[in-house]
Protein backbone atom coordinates (compact mmCIF):
# COMPACT_ATOMS: atom_id res chain seq x y z
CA UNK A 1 8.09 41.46 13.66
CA UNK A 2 10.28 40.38 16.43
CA UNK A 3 9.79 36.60 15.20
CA UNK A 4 10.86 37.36 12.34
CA UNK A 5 14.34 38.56 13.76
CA UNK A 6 14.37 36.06 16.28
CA UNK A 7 13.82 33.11 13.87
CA UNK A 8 16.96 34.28 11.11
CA UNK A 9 19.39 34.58 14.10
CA UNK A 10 18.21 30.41 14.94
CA UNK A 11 18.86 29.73 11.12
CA UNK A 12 21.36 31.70 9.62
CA UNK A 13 24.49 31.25 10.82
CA UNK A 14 26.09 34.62 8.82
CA UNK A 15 23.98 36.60 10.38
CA UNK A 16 26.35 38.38 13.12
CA UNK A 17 24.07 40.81 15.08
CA UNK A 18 20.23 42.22 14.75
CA UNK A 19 21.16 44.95 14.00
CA UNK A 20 22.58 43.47 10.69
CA UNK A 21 19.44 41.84 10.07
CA UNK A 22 17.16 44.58 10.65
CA UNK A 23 19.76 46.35 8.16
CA UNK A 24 21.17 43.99 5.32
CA UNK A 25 18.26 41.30 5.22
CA UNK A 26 15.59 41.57 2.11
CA UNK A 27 13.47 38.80 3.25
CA UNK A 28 12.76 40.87 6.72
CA UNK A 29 11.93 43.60 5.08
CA UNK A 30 9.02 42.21 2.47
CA UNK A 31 7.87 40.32 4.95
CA UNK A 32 7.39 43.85 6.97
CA UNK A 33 6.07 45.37 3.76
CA UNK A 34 3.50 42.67 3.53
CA UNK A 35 2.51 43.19 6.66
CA UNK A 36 1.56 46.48 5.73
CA UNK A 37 -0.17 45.56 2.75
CA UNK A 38 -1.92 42.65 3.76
CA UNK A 39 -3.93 44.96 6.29
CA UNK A 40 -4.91 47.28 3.98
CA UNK A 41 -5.85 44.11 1.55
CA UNK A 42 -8.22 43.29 4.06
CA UNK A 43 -9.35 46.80 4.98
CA UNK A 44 -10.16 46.32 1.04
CA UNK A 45 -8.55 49.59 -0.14
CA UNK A 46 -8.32 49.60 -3.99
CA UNK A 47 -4.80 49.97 -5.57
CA UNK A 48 -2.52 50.85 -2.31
CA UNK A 49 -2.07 47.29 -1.24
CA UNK A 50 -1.00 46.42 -4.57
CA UNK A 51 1.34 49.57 -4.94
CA UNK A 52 3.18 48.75 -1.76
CA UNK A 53 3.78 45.23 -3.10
CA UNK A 54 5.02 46.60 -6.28
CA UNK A 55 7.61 48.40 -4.18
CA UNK A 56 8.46 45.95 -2.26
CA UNK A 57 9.33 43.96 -5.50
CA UNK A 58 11.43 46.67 -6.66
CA UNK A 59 13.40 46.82 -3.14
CA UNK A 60 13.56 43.43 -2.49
CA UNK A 61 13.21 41.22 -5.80
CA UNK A 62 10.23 38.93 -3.80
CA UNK A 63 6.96 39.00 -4.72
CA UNK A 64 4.27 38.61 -2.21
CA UNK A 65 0.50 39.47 -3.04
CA UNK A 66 -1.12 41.25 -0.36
CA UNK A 67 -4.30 38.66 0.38
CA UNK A 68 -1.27 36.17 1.30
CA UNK A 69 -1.49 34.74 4.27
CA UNK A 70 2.28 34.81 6.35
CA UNK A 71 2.35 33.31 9.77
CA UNK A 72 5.11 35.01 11.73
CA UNK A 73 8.39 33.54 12.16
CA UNK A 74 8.98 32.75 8.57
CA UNK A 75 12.08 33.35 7.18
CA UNK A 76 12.67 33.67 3.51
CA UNK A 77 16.20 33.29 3.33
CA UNK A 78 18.15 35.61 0.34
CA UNK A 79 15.21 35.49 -0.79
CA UNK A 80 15.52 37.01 -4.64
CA UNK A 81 12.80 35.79 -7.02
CA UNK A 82 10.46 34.39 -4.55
CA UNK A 83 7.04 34.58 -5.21
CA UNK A 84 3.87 34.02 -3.42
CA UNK A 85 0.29 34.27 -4.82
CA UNK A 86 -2.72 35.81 -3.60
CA UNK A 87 -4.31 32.90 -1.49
CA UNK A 88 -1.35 31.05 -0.16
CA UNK A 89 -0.53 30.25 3.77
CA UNK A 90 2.89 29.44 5.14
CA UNK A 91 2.64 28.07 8.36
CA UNK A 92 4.99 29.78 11.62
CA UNK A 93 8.93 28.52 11.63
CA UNK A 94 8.52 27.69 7.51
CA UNK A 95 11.48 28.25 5.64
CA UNK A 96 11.95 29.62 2.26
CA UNK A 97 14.79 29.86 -0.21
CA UNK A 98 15.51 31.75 -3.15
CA UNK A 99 13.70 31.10 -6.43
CA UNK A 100 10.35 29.55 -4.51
CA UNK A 101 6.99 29.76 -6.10
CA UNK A 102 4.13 29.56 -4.42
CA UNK A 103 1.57 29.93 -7.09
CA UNK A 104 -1.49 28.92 -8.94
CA UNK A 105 -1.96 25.95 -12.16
CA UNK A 106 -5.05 27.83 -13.93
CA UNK A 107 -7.53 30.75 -13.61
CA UNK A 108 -9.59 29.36 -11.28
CA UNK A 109 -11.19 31.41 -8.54
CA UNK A 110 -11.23 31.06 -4.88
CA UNK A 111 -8.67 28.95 -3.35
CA UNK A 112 -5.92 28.51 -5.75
CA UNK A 113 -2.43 28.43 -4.02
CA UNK A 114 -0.76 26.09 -1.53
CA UNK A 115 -1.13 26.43 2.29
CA UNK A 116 2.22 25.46 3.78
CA UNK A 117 2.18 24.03 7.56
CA UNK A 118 4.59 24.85 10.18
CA UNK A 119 8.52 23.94 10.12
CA UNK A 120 8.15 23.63 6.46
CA UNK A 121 11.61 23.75 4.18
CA UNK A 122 11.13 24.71 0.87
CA UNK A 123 14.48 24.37 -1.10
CA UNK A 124 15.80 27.04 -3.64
CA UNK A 125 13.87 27.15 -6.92
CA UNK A 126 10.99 24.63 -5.84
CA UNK A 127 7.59 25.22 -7.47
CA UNK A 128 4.40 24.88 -5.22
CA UNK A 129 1.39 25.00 -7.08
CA UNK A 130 -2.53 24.98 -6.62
CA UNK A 131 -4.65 24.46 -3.90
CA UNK A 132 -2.58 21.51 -1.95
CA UNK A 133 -1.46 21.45 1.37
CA UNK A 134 2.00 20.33 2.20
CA UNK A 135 1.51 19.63 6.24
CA UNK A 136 4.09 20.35 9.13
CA UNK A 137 7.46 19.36 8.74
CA UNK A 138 7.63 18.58 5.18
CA UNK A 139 10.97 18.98 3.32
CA UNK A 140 10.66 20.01 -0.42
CA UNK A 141 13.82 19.55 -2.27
CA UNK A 142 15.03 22.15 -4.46
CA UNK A 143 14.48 22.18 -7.70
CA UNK A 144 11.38 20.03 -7.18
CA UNK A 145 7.60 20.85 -8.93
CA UNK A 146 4.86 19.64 -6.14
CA UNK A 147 1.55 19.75 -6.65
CA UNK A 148 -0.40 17.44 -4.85
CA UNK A 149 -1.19 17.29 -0.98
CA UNK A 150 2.22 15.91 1.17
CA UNK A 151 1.47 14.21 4.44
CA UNK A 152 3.27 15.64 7.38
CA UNK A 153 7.21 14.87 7.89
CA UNK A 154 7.89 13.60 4.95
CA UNK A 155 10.57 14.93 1.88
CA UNK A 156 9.81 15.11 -1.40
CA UNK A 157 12.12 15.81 -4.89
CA UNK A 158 12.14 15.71 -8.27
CA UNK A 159 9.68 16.94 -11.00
CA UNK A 160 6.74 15.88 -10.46
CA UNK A 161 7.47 16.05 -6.70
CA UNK A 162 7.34 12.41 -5.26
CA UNK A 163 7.62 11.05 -1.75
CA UNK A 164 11.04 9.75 -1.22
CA UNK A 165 11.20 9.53 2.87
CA UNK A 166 8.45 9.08 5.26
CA UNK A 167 7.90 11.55 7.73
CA UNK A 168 9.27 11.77 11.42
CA UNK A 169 7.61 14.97 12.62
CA UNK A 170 9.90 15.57 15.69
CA UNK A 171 13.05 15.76 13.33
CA UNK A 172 12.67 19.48 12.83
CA UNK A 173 15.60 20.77 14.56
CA UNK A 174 18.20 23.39 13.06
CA UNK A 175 20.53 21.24 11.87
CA UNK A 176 17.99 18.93 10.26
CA UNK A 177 16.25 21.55 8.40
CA UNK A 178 19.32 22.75 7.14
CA UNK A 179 20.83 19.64 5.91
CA UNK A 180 20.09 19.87 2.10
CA UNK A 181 22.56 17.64 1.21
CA UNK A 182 21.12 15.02 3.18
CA UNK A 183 18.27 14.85 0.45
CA UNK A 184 17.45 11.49 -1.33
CA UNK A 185 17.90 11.09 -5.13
CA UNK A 186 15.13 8.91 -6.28
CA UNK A 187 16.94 8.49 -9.80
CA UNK A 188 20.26 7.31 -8.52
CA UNK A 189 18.19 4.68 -6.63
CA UNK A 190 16.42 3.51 -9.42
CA UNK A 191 19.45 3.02 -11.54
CA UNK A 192 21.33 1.57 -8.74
CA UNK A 193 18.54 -1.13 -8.34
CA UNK A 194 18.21 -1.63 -12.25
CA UNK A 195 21.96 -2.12 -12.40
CA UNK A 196 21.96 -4.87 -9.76
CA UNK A 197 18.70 -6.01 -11.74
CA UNK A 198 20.78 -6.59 -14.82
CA UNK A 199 24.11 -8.51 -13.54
CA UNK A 200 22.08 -10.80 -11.48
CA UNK A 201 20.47 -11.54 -15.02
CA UNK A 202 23.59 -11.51 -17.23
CA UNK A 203 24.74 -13.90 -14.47
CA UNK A 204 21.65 -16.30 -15.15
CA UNK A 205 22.40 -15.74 -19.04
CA UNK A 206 26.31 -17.00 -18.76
CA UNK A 207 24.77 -19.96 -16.64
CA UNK A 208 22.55 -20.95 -19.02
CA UNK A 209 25.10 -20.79 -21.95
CA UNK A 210 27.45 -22.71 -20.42
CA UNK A 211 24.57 -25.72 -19.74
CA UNK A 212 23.88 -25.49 -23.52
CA UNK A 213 27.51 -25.35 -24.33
CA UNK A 214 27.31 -28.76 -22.69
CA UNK A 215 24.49 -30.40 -23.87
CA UNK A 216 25.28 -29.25 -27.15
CA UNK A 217 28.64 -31.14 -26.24
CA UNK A 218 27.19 -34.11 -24.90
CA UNK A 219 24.71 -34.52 -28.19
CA UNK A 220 27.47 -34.38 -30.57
CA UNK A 221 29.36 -37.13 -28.59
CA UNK A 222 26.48 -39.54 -28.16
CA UNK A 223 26.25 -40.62 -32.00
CA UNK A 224 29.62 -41.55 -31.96
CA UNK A 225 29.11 -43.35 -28.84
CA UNK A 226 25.90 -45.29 -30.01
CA UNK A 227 27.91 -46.18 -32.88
CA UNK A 228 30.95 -47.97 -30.79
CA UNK A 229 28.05 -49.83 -28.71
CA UNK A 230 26.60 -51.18 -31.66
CA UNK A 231 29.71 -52.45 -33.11
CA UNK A 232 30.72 -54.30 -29.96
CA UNK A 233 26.94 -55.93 -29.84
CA UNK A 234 26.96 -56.99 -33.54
CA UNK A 235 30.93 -58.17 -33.14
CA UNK A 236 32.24 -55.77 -35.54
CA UNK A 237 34.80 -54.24 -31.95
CA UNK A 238 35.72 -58.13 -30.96
């Protein structure tokens, strides 16, 4: 509980005083509620656990199932239309904007949602989805659609979710994990590099026109010359 506090006074830097977080903040207070329900998930009550997720939905507009698995110190920042499925795991120190799923891709049983490692920043809107683990320190970009396993440090965008930056896993400071504007755009880079693709061709193209130009040039001249050469020979110039 604590951790909880502790960890959205490191990251956000509106929040004034704990006492306005234990007040104003939605994210504290599912978390709290999940808490609640996720013990009497596993003390396998029917119905309550499910009830006291359905009002914490109606309080707080995120939807946790109770058999989730929340390390503390997570902080689910705003926080409105989050949503984490039954057999997810966020790792300690995670962070989570609005607009995050954590879900499922079929109706498979068992294991069917992510587990998220420690330090973990998922951007606002992101989609996590089946049984894939994205490791410690991994920045997911918002916006982005991941579903398959990310190594540790690394940041990923874009739909699918790709790999754009390998992983340092000591860069995990507050500053760092708050950067989203820092994030790499894989498209711009790939126009960027076709661009330069295509003048250093056009550049080729105008080179090579201007050697035809002149041969073309040089083969319209050289009758005329052959002619003059074999009117000197035969006398016909003297």
């Amino acid at each position: 509980m604590f951790e909880n506090i502790r960890i959205i006074k490191k990251f956000d830097p509106a929040a004034k005083s704990y006492l306005e977080i234990v007040l104003c903040y939605p994210g504290l207070h599912a978390l709290w509620l999940h808490k609640f329900a996720h013990l009497l998930y596993i003390l396998r009550l029917p119905i309550i656990p499910r009830l006291v997720n359905y009002i914490s939905r109606f309080l707080t507009g995120i939807d946790i199932h109770p058999g989730a698995k929340i390390a503390p110190g997570v902080f689910i920042d705003h926080g409105s239309g989050v949503v984490i499925g039954e057999t997810a795991i966020v790792g300690s120190g995670s962070l989570i904007f609005q607009g995050v799923t954590l879900g499922g891709t079929g109706k498979e049983s068992g294991k069917r949602h992510p587990t998220i490692g420690k330090n973990v920043v998922i951007g606002a809107g992101a989609k996590v989805l089946g049984n894939i683990t994205v490791e410690d320190h991994v920045r997911v970009g918002a916006g982005s659609v991941v579903m398959r396993n990310v190594p540790a440090g690394c940041t990923v965008v874009g739909i699918p979710g790709k790999v754009v930056k390998a992983g340092d896993v000591a860069s995990d400071s507050v500053e760092q994990m708050l950067e989203h504007n820092q994030m790499p755009d894989p498209i711009a880079k790939v126009f960027s590099v076709l661009l330069e693709k295509v003048e250093t061709q056009q550049q080729l193209i105008n080179k090579l026109y201007e050697k035809q130009q002149l041969l073309e040039k040089s083969s319209t001249d050289a009758p005329e010359d052959d002619r003059f050469i074999q009117e000197f020979i035969h006398g016909d110039g003297i």
